[in-house]
PDB file of N, CA and C in Angstrom:
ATOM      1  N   UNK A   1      -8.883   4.913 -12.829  1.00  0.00           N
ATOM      2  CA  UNK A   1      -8.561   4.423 -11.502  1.00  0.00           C
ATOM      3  C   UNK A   1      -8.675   5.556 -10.494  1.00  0.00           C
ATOM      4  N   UNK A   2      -9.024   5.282  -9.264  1.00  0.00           N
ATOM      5  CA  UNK A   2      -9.616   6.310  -8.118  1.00  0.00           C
ATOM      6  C   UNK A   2      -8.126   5.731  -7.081  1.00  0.00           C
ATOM      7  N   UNK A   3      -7.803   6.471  -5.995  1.00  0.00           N
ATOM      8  CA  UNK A   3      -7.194   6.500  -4.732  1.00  0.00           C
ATOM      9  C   UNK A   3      -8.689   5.403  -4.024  1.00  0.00           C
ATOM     10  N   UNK A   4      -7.744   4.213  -3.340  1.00  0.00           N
ATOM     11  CA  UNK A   4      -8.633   3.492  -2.288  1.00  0.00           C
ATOM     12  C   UNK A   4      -8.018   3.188  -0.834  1.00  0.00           C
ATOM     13  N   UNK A   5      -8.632   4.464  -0.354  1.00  0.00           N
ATOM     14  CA  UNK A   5      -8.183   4.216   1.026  1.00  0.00           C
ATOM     15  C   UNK A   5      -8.523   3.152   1.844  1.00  0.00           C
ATOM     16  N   UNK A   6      -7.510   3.215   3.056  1.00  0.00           N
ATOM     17  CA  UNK A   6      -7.879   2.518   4.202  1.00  0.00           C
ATOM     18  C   UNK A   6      -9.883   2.555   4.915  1.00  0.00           C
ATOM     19  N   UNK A   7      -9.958   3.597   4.946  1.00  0.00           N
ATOM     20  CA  UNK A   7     -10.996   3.839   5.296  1.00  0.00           C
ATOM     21  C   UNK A   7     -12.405   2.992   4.822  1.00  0.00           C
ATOM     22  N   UNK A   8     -11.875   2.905   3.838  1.00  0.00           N
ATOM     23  CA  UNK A   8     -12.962   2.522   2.858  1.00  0.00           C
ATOM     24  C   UNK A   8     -13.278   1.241   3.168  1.00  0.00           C
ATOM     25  N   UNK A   9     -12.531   0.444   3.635  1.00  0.00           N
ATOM     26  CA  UNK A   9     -12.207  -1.031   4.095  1.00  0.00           C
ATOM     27  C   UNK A   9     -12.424  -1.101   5.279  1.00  0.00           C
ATOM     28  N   UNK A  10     -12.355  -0.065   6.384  1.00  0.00           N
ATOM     29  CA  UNK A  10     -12.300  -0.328   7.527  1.00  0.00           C
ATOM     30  C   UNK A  10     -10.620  -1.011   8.332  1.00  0.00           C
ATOM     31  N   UNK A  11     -10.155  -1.021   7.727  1.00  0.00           N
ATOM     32  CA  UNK A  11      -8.836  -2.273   8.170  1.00  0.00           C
ATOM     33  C   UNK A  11      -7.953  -1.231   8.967  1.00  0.00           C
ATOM     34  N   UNK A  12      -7.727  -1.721   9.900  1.00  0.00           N
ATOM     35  CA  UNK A  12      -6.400  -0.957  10.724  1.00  0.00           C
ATOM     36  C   UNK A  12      -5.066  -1.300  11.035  1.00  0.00           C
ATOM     37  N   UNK A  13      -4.391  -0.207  10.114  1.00  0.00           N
ATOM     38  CA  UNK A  13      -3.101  -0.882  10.073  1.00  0.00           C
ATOM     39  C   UNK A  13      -2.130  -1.524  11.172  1.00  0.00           C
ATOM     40  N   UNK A  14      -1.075  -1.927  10.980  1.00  0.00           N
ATOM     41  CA  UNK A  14      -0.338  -2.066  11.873  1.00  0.00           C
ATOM     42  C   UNK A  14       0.280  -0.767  13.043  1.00  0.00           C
ATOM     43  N   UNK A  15       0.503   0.106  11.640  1.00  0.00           N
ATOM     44  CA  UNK A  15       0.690   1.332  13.129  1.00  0.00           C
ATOM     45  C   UNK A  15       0.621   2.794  12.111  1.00  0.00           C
ATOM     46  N   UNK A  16       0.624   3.942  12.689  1.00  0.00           N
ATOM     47  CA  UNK A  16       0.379   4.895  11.605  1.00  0.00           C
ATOM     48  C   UNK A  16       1.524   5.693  11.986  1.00  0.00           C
ATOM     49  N   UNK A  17       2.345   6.043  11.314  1.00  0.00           N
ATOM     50  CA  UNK A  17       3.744   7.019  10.635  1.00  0.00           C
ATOM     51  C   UNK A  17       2.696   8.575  10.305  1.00  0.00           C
ATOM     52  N   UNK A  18       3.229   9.056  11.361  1.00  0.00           N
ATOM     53  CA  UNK A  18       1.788  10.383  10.628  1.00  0.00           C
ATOM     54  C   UNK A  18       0.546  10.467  10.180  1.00  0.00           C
ATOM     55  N   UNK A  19       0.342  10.537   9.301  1.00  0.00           N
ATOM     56  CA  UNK A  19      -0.909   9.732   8.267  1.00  0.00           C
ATOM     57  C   UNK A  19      -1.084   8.476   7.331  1.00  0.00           C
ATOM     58  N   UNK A  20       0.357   8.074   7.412  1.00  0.00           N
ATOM     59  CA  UNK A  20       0.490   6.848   6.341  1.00  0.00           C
ATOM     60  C   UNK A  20       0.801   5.558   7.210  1.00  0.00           C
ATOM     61  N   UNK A  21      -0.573   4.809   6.422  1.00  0.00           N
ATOM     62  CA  UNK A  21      -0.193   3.765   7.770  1.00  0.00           C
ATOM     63  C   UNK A  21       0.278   2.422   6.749  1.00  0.00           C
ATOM     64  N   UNK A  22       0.817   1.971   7.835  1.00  0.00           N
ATOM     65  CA  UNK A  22       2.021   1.303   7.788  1.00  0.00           C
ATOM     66  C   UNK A  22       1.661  -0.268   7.998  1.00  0.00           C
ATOM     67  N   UNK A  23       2.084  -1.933   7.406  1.00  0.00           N
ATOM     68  CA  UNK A  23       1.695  -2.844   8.000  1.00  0.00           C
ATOM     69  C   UNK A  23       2.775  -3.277   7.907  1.00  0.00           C
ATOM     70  N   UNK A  24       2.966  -4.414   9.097  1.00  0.00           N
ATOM     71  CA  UNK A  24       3.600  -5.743   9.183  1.00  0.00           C
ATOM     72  C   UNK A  24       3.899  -6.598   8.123  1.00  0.00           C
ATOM     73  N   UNK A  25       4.350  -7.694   7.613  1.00  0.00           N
ATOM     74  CA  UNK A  25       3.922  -8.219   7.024  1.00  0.00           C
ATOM     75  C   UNK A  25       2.863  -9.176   7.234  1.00  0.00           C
ATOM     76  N   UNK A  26       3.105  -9.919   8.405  1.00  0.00           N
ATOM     77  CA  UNK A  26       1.426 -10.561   8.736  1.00  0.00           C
ATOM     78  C   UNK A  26      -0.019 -10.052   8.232  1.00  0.00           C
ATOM     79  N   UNK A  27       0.105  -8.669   8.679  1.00  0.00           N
ATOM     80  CA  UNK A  27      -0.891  -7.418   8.374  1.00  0.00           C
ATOM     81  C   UNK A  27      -0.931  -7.730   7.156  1.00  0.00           C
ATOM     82  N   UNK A  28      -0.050  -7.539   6.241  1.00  0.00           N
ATOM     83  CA  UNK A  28      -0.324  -6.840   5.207  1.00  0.00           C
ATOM     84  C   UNK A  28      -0.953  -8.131   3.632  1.00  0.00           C
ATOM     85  N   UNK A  29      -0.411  -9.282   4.326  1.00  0.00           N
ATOM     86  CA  UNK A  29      -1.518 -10.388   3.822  1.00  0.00           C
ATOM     87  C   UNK A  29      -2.612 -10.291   3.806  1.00  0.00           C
ATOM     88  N   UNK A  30      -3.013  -9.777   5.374  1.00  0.00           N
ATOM     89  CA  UNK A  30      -4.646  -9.850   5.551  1.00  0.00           C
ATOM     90  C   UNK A  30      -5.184  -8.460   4.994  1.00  0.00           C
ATOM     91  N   UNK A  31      -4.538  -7.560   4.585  1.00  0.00           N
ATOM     92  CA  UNK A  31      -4.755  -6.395   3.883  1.00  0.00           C
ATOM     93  C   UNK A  31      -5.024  -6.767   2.410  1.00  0.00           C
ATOM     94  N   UNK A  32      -4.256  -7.964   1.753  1.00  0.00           N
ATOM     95  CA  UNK A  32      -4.839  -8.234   0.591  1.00  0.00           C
ATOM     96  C   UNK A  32      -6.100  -8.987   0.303  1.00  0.00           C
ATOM     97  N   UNK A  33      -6.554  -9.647   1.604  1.00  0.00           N
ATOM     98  CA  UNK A  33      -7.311 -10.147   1.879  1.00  0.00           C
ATOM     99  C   UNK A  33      -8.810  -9.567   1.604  1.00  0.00           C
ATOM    100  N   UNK A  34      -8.810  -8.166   2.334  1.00  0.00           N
ATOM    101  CA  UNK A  34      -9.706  -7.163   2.573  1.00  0.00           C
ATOM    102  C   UNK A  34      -9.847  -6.519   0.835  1.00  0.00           C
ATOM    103  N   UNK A  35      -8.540  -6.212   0.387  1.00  0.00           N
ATOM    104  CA  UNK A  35      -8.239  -5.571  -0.846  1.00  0.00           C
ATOM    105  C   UNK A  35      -9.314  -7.122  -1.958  1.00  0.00           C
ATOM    106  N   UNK A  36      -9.311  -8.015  -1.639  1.00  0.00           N
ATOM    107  CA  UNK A  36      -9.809  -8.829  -2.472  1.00  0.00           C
ATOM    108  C   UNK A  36     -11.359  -8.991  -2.450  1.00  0.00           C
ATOM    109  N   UNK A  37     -11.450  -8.555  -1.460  1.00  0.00           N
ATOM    110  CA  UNK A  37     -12.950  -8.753  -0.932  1.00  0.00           C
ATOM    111  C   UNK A  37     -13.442  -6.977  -1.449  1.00  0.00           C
ATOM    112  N   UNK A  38     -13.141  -6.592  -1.611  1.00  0.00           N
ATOM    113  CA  UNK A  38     -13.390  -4.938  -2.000  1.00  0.00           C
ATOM    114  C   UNK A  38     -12.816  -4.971  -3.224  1.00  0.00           C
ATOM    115  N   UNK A  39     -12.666  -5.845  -4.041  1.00  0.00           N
ATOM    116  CA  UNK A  39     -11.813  -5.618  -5.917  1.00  0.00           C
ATOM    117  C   UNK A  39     -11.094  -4.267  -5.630  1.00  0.00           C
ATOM    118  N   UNK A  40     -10.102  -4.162  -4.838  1.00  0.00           N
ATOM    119  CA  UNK A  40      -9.481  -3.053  -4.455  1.00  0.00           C
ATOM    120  C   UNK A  40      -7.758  -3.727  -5.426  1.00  0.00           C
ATOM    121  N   UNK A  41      -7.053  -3.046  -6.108  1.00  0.00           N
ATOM    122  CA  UNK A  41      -5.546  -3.474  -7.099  1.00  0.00           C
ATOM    123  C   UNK A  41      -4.871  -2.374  -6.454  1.00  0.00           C
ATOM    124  N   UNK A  42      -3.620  -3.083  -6.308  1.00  0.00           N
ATOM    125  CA  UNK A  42      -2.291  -2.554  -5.301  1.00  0.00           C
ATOM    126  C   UNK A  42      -1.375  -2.358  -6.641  1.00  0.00           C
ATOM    127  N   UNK A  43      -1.188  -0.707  -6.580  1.00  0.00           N
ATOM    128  CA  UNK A  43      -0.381   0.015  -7.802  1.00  0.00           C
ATOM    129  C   UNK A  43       0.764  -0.499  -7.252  1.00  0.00           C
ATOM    130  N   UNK A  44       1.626  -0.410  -5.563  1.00  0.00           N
ATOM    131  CA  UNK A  44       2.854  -0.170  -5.594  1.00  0.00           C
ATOM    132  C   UNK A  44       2.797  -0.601  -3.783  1.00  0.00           C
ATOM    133  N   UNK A  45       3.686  -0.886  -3.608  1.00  0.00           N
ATOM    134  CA  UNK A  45       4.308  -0.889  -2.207  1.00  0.00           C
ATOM    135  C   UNK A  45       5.800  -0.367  -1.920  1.00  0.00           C
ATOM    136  N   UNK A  46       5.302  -0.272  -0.557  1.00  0.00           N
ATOM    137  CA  UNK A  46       7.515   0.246  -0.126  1.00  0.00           C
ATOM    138  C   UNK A  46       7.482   0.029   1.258  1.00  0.00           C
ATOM    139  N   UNK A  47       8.407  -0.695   1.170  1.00  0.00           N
ATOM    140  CA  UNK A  47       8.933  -0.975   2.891  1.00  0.00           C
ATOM    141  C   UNK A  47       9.692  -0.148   3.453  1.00  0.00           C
ATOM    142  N   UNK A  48       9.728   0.082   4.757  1.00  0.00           N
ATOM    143  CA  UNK A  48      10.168   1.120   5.717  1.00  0.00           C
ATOM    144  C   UNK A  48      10.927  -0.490   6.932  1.00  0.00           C
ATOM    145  N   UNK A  49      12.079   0.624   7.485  1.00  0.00           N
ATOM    146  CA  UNK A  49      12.385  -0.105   8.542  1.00  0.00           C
ATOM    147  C   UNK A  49      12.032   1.617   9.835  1.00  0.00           C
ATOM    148  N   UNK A  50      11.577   0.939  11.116  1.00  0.00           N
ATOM    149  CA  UNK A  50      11.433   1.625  11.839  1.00  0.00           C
ATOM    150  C   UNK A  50      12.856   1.716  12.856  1.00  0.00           C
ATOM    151  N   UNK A  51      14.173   2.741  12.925  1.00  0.00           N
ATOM    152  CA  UNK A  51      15.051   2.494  13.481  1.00  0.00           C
ATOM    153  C   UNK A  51      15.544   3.876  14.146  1.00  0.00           C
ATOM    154  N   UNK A  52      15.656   3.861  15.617  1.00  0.00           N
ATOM    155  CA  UNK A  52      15.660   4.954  16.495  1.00  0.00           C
ATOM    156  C   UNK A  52      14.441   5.920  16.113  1.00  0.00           C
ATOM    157  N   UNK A  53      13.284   5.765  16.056  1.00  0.00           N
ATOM    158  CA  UNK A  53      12.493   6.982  16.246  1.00  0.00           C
ATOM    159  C   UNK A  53      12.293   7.211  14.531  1.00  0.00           C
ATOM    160  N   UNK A  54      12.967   6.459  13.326  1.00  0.00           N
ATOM    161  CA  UNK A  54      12.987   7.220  11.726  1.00  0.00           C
ATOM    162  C   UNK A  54      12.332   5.908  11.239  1.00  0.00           C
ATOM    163  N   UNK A  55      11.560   6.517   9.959  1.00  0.00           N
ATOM    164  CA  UNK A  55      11.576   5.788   9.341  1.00  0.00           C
ATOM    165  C   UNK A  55      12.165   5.864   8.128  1.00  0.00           C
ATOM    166  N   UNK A  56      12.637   4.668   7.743  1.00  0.00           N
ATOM    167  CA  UNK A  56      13.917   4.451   6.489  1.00  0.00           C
ATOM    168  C   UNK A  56      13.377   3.255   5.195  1.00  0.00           C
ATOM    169  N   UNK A  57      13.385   4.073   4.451  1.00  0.00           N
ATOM    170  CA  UNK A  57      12.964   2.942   3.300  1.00  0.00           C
ATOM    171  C   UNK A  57      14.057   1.966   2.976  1.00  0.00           C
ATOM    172  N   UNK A  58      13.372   0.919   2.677  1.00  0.00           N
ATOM    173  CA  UNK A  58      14.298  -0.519   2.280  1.00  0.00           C
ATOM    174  C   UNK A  58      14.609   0.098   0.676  1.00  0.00           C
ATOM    175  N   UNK A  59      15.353   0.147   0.407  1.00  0.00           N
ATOM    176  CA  UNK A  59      15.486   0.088  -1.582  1.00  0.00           C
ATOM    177  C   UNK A  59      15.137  -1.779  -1.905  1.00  0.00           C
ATOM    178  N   UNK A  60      15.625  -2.784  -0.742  1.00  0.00           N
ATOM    179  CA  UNK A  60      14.944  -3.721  -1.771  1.00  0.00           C
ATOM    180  C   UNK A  60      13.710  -4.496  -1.821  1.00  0.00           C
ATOM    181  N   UNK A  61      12.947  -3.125  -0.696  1.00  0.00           N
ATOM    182  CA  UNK A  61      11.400  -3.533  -0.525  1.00  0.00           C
ATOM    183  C   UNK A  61      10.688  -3.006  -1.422  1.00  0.00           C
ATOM    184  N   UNK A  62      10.526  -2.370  -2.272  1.00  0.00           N
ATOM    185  CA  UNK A  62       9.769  -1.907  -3.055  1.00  0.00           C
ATOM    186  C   UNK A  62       9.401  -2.316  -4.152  1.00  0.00           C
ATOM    187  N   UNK A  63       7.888  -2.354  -4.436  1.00  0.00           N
ATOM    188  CA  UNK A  63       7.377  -2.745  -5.928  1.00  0.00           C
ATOM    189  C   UNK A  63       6.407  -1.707  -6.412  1.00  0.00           C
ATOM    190  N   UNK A  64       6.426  -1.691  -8.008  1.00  0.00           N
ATOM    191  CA  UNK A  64       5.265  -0.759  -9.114  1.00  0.00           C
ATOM    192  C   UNK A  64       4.866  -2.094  -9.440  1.00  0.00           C
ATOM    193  N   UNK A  65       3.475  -2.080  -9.318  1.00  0.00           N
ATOM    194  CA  UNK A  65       2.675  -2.982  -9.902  1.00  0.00           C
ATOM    195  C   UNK A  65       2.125  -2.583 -11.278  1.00  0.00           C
ATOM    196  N   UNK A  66       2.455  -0.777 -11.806  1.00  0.00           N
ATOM    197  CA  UNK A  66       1.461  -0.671 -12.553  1.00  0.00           C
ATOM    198  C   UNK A  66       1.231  -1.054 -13.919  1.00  0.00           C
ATOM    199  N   UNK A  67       2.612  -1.702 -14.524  1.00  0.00           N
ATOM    200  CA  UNK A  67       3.055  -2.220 -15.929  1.00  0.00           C
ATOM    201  C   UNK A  67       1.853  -3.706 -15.996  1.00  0.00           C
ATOM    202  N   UNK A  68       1.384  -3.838 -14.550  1.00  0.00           N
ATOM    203  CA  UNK A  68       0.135  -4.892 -14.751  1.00  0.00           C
ATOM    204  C   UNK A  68      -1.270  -4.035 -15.132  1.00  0.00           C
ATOM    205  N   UNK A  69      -1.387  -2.753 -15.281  1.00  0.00           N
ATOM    206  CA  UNK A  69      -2.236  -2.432 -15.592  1.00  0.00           C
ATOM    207  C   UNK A  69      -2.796  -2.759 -17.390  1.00  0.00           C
ATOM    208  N   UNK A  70      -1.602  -2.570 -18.127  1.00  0.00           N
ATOM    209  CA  UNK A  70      -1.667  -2.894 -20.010  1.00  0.00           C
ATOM    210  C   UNK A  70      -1.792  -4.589 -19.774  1.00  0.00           C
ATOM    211  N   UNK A  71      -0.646  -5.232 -19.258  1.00  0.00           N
ATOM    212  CA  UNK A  71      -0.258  -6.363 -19.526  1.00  0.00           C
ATOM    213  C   UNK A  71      -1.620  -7.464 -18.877  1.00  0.00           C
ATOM    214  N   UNK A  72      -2.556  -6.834 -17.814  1.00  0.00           N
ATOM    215  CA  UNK A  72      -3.244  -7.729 -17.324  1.00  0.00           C
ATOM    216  C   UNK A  72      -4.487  -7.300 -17.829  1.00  0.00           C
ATOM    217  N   UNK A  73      -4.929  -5.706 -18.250  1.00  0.00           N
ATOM    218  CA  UNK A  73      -6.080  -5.695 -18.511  1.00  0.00           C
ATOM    219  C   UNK A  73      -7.039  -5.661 -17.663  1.00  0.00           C
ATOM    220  N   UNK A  74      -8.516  -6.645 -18.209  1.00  0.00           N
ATOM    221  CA  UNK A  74      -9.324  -6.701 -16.645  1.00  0.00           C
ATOM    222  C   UNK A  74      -9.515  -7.157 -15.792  1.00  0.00           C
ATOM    223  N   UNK A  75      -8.446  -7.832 -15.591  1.00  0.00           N
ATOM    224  CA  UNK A  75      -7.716  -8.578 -14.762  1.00  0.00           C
ATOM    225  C   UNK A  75      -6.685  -8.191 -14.096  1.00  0.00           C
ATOM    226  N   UNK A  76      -6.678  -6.877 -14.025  1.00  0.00           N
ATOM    227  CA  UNK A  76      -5.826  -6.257 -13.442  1.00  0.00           C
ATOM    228  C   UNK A  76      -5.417  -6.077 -11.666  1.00  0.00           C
ATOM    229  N   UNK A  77      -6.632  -6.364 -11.118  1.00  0.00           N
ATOM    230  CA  UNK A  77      -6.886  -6.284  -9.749  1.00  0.00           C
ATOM    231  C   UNK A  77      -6.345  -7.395  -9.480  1.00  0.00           C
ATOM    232  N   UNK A  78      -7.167  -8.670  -9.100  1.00  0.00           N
ATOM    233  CA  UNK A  78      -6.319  -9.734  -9.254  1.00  0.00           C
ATOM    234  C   UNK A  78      -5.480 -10.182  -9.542  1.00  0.00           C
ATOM    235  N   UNK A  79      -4.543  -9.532 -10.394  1.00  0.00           N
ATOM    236  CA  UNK A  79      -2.964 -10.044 -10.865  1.00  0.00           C
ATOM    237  C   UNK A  79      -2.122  -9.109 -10.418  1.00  0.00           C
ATOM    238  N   UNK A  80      -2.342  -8.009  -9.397  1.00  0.00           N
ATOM    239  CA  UNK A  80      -1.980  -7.153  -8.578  1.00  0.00           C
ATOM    240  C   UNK A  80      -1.377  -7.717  -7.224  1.00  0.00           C
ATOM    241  N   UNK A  81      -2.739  -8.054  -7.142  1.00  0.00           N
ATOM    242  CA  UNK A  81      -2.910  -8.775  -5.475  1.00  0.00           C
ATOM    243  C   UNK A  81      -2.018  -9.961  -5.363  1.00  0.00           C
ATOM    244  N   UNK A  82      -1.958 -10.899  -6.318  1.00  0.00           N
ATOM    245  CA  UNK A  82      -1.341 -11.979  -6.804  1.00  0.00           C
ATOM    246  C   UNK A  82       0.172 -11.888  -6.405  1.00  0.00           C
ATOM    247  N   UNK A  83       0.299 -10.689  -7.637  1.00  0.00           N
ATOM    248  CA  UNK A  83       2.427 -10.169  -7.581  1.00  0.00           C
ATOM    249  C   UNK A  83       2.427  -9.630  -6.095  1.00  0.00           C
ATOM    250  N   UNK A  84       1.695  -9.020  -5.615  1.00  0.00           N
ATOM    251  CA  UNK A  84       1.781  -8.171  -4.236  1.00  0.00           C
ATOM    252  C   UNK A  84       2.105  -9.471  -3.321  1.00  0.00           C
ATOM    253  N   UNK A  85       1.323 -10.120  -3.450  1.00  0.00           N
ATOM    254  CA  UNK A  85       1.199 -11.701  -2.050  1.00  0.00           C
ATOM    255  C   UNK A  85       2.558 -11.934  -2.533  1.00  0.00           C
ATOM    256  N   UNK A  86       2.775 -12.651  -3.410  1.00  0.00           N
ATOM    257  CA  UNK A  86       4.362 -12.735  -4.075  1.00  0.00           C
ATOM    258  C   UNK A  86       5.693 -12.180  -3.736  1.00  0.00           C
ATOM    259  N   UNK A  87       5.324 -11.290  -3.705  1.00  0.00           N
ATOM    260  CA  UNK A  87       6.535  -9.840  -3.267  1.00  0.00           C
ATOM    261  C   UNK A  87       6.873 -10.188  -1.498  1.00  0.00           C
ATOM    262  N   UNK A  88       4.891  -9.663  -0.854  1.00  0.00           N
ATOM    263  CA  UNK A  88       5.254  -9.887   0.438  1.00  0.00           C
ATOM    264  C   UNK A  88       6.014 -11.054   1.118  1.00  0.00           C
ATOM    265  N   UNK A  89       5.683 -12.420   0.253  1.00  0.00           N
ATOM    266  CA  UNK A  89       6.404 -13.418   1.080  1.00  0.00           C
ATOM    267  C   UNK A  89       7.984 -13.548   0.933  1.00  0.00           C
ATOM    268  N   UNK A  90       7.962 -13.223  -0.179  1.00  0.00           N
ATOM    269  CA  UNK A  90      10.056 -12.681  -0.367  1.00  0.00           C
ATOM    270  C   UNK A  90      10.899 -11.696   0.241  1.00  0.00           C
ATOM    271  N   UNK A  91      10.275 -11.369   1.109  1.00  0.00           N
ATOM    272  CA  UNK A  91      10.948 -10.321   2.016  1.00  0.00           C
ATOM    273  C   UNK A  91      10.820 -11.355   3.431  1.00  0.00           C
ATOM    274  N   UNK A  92      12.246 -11.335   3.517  1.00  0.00           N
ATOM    275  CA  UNK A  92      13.028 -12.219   4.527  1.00  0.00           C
ATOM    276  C   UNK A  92      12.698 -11.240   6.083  1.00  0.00           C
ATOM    277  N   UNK A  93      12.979 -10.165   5.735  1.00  0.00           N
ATOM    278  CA  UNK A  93      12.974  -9.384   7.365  1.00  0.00           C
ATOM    279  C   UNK A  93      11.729  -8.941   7.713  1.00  0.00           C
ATOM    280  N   UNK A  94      11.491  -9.683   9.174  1.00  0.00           N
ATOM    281  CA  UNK A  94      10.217  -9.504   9.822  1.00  0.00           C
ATOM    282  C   UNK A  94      10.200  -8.515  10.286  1.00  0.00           C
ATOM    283  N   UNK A  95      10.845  -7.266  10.099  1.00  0.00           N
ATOM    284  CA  UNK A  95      11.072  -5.990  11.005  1.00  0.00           C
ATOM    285  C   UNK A  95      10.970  -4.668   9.675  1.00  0.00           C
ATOM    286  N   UNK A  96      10.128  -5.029   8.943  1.00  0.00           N
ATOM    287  CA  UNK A  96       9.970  -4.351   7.999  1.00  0.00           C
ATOM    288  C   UNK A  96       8.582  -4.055   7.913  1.00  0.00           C
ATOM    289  N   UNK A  97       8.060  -2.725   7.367  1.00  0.00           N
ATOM    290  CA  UNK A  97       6.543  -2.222   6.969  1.00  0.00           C
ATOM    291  C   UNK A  97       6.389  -1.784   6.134  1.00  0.00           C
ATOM    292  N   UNK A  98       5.419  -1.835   5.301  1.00  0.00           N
ATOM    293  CA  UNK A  98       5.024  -1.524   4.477  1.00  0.00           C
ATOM    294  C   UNK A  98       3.620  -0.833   4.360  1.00  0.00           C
ATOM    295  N   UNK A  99       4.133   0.046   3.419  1.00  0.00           N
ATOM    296  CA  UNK A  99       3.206   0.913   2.746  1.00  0.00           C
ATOM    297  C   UNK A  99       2.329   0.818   1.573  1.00  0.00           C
ATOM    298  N   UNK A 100       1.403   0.890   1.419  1.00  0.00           N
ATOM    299  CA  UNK A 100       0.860   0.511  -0.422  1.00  0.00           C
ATOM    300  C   UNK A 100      -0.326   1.571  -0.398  1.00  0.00           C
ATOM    301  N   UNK A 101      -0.316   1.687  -1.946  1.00  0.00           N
ATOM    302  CA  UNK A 101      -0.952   1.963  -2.678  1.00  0.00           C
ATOM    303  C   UNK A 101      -2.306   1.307  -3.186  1.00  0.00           C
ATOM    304  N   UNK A 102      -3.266   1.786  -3.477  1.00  0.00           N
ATOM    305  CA  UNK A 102      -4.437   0.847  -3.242  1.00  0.00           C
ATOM    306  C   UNK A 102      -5.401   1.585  -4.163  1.00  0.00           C
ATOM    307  N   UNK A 103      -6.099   1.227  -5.323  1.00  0.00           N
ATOM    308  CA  UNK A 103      -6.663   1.823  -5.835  1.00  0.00           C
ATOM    309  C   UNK A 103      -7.670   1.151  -6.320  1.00  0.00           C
ATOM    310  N   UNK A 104      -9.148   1.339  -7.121  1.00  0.00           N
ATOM    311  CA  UNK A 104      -9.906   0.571  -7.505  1.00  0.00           C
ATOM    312  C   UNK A 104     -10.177   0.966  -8.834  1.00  0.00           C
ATOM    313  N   UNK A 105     -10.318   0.185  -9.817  1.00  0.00           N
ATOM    314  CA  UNK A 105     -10.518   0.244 -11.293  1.00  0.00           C
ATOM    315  C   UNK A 105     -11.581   0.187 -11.615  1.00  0.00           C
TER     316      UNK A 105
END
């Protein structure tokens, strides 16, 4: 597995935190979107709340996708993207961003 950047996709995030950019959740659907269209598999995500000027990680935004790497095989990309869409819609707060991981197999 390789690092798959943003770049590579063209997609622009919702907003960039330094160098790490950051989506919405709206965004970050259509990020799997892009990720699907590029066989691009999402190791991990983590949500951030943006509050006074910091950013603060959620502890109950976060997912490792990578135990789908044995368990899914070559099918791994797709059953990434899958748990990822999954994840994103269970997060209740619209004031949350996220970060991921993005890699190609």
């Amino acid at each position: 597995m390789k690092d798959f950047e943003l770049k590579d996709i063209k997609m622009e995030p919702t907003l960039l935190w330094g160098d790490k950019p950051l989506f919405s959740l709206g965004d970050a659907i259509k990020l799997l979107g892009f990720c699907k269209l590029n066989d691009a598999a999402v190791l991990g995500i983590e949500g951030f709340k943006i509050v006074g000027g910091k950013r603060i990680p959620d502890m109950d935004c976060i997912a490792d996708f990578s135990v789908l790497v044995k368990s899914a095989g070559k099918n791994f990309s797709a059953a990434s993207r899958d748990a990822a869409e999954c994840f994103i819609n269970s997060i209740d707060d619209s004031n949350i961003f996220l970060e991921f991981v993005l890699v190609k197999t």
